[in-house]
N, C-alpha and C. Protein backbone atom coordinates (compact mmCIF):
# COMPACT_ATOMS: atom_id res chain seq x y z
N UNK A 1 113.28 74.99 92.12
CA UNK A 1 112.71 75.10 93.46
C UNK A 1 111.31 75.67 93.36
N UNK A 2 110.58 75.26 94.21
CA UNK A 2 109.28 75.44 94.29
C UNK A 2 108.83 76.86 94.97
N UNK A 3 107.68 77.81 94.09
CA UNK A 3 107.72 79.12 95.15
C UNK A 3 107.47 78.86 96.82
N UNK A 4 106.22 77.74 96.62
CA UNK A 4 105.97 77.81 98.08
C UNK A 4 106.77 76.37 98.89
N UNK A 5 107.81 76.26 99.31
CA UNK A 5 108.03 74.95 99.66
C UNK A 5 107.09 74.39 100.83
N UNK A 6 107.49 72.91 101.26
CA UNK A 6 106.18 72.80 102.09
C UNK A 6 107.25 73.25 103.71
N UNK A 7 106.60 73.21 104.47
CA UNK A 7 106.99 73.81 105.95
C UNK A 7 106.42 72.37 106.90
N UNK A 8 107.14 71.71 107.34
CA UNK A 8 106.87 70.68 107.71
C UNK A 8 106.55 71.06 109.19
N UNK A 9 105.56 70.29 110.06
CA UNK A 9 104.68 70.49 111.11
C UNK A 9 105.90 70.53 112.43
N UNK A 10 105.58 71.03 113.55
CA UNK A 10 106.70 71.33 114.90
C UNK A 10 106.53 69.21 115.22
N UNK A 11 107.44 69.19 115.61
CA UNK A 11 107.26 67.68 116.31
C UNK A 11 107.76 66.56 114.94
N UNK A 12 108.10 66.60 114.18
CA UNK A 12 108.50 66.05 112.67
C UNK A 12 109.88 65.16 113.04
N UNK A 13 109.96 63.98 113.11
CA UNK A 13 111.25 63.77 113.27
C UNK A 13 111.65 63.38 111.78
N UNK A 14 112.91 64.02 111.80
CA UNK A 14 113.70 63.76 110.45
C UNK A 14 115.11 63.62 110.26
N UNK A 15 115.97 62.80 109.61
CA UNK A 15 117.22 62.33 109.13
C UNK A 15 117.84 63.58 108.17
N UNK A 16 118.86 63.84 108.56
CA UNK A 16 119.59 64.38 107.79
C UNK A 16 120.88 63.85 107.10
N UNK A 17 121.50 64.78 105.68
CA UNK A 17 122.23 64.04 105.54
C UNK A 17 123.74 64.18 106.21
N UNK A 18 124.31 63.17 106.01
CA UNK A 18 126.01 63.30 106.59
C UNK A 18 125.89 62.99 108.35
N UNK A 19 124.71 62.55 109.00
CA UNK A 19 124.39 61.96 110.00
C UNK A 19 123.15 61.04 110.25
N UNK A 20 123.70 60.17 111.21
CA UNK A 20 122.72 58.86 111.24
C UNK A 20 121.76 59.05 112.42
N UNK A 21 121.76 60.08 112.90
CA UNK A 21 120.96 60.02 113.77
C UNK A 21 119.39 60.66 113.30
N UNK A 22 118.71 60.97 114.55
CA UNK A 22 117.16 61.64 113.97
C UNK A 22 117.00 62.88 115.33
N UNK A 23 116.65 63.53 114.48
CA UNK A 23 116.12 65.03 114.80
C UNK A 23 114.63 65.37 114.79
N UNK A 24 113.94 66.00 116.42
CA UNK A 24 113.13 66.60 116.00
C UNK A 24 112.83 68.30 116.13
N UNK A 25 111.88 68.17 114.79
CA UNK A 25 111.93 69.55 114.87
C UNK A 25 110.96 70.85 115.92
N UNK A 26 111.83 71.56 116.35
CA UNK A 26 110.89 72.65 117.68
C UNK A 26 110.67 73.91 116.97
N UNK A 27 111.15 74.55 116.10
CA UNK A 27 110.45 75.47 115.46
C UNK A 27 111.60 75.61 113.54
N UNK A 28 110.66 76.62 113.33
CA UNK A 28 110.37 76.22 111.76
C UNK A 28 109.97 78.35 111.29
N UNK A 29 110.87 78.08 110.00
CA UNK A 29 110.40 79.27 109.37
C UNK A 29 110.88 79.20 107.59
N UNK A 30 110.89 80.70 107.10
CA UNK A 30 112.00 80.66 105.83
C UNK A 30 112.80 81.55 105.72
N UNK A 31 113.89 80.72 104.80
CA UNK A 31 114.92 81.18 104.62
C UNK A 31 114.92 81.85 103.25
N UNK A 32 115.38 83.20 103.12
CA UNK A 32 115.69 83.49 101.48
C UNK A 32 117.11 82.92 100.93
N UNK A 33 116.96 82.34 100.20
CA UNK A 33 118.03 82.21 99.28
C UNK A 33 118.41 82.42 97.75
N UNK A 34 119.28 82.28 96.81
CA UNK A 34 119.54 82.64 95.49
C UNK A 34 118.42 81.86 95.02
N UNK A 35 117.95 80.47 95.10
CA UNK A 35 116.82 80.41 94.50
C UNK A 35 115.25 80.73 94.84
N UNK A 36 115.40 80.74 95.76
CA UNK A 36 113.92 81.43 96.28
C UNK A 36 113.91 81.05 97.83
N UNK A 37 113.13 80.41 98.43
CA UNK A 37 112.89 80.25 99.38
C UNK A 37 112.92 79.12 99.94
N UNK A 38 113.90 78.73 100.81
CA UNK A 38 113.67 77.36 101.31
C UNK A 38 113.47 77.59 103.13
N UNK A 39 112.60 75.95 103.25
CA UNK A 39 112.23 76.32 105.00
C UNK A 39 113.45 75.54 105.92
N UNK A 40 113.31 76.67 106.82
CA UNK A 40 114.45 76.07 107.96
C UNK A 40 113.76 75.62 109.04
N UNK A 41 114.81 75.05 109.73
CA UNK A 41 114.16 74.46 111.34
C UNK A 41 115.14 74.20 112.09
N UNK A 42 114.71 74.46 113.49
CA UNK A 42 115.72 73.89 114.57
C UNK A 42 115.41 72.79 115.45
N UNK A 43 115.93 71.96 115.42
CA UNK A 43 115.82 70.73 116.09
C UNK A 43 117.12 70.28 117.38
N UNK A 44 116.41 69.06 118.11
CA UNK A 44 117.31 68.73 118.70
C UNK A 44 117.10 67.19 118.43
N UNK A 45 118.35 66.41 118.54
CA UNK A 45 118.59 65.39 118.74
C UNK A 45 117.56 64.21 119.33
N UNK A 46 117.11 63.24 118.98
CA UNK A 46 116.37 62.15 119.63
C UNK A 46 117.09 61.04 119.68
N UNK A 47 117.26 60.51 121.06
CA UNK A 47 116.27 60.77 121.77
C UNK A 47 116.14 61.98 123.29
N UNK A 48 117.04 62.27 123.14
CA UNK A 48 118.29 63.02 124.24
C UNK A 48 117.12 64.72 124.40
N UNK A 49 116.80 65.63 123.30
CA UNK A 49 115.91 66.36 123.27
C UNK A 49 116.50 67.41 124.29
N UNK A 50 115.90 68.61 124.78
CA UNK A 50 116.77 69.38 125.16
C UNK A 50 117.14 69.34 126.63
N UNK A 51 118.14 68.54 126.88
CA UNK A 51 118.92 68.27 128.21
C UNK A 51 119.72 69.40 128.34
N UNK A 52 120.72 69.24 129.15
CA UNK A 52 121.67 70.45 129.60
C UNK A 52 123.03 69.86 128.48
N UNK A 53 123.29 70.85 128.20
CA UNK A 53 125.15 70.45 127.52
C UNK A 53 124.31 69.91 125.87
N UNK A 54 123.15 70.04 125.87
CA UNK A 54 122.69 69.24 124.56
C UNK A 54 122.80 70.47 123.03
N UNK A 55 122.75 70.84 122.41
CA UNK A 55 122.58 72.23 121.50
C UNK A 55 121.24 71.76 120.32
N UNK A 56 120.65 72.62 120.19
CA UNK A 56 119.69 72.32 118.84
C UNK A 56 120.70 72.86 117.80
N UNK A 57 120.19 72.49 116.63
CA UNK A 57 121.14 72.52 115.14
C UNK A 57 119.97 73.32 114.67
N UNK A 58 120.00 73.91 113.34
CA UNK A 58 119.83 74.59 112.33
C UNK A 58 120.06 72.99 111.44
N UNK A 59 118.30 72.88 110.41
CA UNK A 59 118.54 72.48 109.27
C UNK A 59 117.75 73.16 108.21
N UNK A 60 118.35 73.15 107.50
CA UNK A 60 117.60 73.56 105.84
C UNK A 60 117.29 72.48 105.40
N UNK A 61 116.20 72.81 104.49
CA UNK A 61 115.30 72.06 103.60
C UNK A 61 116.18 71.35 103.11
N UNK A 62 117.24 71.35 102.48
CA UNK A 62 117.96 70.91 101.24
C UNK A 62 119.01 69.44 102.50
N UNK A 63 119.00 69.66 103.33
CA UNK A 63 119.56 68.63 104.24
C UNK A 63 118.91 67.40 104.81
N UNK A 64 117.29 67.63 104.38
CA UNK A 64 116.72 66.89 104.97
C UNK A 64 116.56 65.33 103.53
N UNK A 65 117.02 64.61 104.52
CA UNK A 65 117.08 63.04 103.69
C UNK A 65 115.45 62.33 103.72
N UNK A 66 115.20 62.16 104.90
CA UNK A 66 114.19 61.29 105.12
C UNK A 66 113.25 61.93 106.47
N UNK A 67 111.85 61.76 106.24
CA UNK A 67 110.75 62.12 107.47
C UNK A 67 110.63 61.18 108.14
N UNK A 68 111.08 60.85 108.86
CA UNK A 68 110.70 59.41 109.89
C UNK A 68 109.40 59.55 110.09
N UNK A 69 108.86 60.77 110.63
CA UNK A 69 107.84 60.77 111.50
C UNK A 69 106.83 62.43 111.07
N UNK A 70 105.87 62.58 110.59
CA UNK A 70 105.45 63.62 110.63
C UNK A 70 105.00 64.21 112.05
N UNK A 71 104.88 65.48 112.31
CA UNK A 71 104.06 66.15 113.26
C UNK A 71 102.73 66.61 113.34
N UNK A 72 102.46 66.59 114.17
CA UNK A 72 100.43 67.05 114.40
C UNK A 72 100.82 68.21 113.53
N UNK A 73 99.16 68.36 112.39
CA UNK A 73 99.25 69.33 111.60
C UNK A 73 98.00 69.65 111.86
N UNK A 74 97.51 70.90 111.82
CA UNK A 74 95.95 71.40 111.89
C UNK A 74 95.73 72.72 110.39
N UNK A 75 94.38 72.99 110.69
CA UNK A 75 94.35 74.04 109.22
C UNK A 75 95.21 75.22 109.80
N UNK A 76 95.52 75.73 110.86
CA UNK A 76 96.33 76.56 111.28
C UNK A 76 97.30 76.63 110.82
N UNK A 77 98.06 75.08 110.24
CA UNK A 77 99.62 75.19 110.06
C UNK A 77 99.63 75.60 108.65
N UNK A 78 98.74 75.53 107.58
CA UNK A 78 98.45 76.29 106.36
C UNK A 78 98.72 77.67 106.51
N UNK A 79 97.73 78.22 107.95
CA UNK A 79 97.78 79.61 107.66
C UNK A 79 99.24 80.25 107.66
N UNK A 80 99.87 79.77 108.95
CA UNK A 80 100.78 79.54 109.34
C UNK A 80 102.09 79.84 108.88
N UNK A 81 102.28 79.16 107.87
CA UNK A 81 103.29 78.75 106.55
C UNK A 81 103.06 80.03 105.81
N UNK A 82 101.58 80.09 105.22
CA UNK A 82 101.82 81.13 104.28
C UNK A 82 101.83 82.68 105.12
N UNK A 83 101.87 82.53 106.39
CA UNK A 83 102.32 84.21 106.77
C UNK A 83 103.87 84.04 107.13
N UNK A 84 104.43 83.11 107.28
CA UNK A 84 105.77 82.36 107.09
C UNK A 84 106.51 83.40 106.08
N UNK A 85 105.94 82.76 104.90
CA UNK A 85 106.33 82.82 103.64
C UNK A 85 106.06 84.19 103.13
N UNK A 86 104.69 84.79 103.46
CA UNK A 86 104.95 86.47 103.43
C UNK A 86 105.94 87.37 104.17
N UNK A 87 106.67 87.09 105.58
CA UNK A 87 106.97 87.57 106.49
C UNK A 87 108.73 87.77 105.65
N UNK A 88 109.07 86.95 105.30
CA UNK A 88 109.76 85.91 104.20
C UNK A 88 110.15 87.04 102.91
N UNK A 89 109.40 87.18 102.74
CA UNK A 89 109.36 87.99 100.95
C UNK A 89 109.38 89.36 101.25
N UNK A 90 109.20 89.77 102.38
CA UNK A 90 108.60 91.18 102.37
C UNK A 90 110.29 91.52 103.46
N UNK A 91 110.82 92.70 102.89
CA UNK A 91 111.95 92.99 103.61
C UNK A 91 111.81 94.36 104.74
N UNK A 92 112.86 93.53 106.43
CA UNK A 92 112.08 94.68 107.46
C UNK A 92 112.24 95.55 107.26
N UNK A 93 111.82 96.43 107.50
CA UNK A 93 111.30 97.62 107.55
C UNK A 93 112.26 99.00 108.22
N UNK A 94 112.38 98.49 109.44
CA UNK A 94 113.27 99.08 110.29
C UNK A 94 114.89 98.20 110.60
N UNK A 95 116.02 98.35 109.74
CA UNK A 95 117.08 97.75 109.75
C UNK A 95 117.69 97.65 111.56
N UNK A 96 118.34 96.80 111.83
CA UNK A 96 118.42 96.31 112.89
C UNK A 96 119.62 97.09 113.28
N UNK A 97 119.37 97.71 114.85
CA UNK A 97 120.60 98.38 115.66
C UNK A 97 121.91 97.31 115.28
N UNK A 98 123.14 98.56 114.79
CA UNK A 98 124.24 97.94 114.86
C UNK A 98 124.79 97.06 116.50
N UNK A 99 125.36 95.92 116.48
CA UNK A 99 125.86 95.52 117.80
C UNK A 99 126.34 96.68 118.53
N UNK A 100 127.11 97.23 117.94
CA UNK A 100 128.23 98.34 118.63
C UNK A 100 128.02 99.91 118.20
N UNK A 101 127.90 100.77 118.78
CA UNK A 101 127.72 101.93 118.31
C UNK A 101 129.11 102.61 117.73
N UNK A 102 129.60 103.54 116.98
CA UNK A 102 130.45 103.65 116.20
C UNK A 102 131.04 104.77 117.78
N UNK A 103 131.84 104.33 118.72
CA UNK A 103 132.61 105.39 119.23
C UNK A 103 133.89 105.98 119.13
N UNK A 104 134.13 106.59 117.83
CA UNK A 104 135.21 106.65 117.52
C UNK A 104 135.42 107.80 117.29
N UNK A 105 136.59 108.22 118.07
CA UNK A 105 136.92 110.10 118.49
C UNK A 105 138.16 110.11 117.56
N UNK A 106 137.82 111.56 117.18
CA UNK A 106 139.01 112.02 116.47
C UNK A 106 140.17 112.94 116.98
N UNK A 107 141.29 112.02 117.07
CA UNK A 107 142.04 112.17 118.39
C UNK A 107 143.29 113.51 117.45
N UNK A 108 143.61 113.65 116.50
CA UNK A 108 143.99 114.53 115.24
C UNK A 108 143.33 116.32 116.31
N UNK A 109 142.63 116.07 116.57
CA UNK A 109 142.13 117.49 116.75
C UNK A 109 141.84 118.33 117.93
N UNK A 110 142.56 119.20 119.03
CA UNK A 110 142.19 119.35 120.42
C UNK A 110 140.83 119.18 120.63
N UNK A 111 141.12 118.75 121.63
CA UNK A 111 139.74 118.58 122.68
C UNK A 111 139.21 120.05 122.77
N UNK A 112 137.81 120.51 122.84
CA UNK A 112 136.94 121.74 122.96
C UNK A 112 137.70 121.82 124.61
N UNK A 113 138.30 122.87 125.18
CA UNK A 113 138.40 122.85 126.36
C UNK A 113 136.47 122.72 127.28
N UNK A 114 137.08 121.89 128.16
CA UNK A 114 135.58 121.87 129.02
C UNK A 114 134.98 122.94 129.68
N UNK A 115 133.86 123.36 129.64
CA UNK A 115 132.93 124.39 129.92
C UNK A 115 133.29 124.06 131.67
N UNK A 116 133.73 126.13 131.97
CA UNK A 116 133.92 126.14 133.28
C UNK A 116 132.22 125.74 134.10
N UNK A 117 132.12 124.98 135.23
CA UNK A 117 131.09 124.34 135.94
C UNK A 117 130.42 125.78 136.39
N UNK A 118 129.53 125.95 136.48
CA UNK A 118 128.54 126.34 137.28
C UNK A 118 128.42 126.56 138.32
N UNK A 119 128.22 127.77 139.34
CA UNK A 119 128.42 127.67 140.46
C UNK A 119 127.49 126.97 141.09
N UNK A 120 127.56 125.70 142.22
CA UNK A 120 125.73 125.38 142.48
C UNK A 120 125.07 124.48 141.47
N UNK A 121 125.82 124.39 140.17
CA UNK A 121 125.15 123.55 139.16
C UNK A 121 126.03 122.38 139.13
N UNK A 122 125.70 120.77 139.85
CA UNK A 122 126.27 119.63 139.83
C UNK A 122 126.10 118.75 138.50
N UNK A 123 127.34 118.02 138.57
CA UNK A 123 127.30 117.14 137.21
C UNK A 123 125.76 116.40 137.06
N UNK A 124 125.53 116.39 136.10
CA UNK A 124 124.44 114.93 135.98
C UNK A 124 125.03 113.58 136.37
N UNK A 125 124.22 113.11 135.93
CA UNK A 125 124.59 111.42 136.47
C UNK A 125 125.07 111.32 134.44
N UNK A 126 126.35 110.82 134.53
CA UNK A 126 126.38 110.01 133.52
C UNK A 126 127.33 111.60 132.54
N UNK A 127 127.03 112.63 133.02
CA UNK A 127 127.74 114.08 132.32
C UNK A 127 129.18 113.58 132.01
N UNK A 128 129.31 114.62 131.08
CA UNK A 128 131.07 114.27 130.90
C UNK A 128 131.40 115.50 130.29
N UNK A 129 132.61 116.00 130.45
CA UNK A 129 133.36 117.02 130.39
C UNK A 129 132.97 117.54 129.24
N UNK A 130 133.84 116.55 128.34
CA UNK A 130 133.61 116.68 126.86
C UNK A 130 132.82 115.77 125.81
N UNK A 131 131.89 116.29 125.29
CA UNK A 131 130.90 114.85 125.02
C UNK A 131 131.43 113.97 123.40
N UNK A 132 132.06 114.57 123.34
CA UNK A 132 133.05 113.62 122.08
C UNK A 132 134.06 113.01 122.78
N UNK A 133 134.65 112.54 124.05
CA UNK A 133 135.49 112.01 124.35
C UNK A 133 135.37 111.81 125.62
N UNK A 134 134.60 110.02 125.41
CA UNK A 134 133.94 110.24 127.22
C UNK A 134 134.78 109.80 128.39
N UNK A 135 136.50 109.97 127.57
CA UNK A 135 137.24 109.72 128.91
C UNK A 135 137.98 110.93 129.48
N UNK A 136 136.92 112.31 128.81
CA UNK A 136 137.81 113.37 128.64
C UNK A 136 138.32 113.72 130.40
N UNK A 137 137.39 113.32 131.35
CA UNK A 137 137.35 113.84 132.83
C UNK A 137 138.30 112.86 133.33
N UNK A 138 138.57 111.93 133.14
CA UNK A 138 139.64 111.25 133.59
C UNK A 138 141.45 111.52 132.97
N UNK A 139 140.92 111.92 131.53
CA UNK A 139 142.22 112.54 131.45
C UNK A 139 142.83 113.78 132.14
N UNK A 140 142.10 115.29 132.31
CA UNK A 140 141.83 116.06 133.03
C UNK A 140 142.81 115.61 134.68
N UNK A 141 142.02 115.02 134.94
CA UNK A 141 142.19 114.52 136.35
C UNK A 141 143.28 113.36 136.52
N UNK A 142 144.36 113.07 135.70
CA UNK A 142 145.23 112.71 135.50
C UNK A 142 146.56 113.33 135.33
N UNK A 143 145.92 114.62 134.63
CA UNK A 143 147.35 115.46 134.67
C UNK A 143 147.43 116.48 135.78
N UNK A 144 146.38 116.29 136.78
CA UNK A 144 146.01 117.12 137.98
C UNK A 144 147.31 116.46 138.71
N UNK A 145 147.32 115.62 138.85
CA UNK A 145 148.34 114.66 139.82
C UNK A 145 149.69 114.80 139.34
């Protein structure tokens, strides 16, 4: 595999394999892989393009059979590619927020009894009894009844 592969232009229609149809492509980047770097793209279907109920695909370099059609290319798409391809090699920086934050109470151990209130001093918006267990006020107020 080649260090720099080429990054083919937005608007490119191209054949892939294991389908007969043609795809064009709406955006474009790279992918790392075990051998180095290959470019991806997402396309949609031609001639259909993005209707409602339609989905763009994900292709990799290595899928692509045939270029039907190149896309408008300017010296831009040079620059383009190779900040692509740096953006690419260089790993972020700041690792990405987990989906889910880890809320997981350790139920093994009493609850801190909750701090008697304040006379005159009202909850916050969003306060909770006990801040390791944010259903602690509803439990509370469950065995009230």
């Amino acid at each position: 595999m080649t260090e720099i592969p080429e990054l083919l232009p937005l608007g490119s229609a191209v054949s892939i394999q294991g389908d007969d149809g043609v795809y064009i492509i709406i955006a474009r980047g790279f992918q790392k892989s075990a051998e180095g770097f290959l470019a991806g793209y997402k396309a949609f279907p031609h001639p259909s393009g993005a209707l409602a109920g339609v989905k763009e695909i994900v292709i990799r370099q290595t899928q692509i059979v045939e270029v039907v059609h190149r896309g408008h290319e300017t010296p831009e798409d040079v620059v383009f590619a190779k900040k692509q391809l740096e953006n690419a090699k260089t790993p972020p920086a700041k690792q990405p927020d987990p989906v889910e934050p880890d809320l997981t109470i350790d139920l093994t151990r009493p609850d801190d009894p909750p701090a008697a209130p304040q006379p005159g001093a009202g909850a916050g918006v969003g306060a909770v009894a006990n801040p390791r267990d944010p259903f602690s006020e509803l439990r509370i107020k469950g065995k009230r009844k």
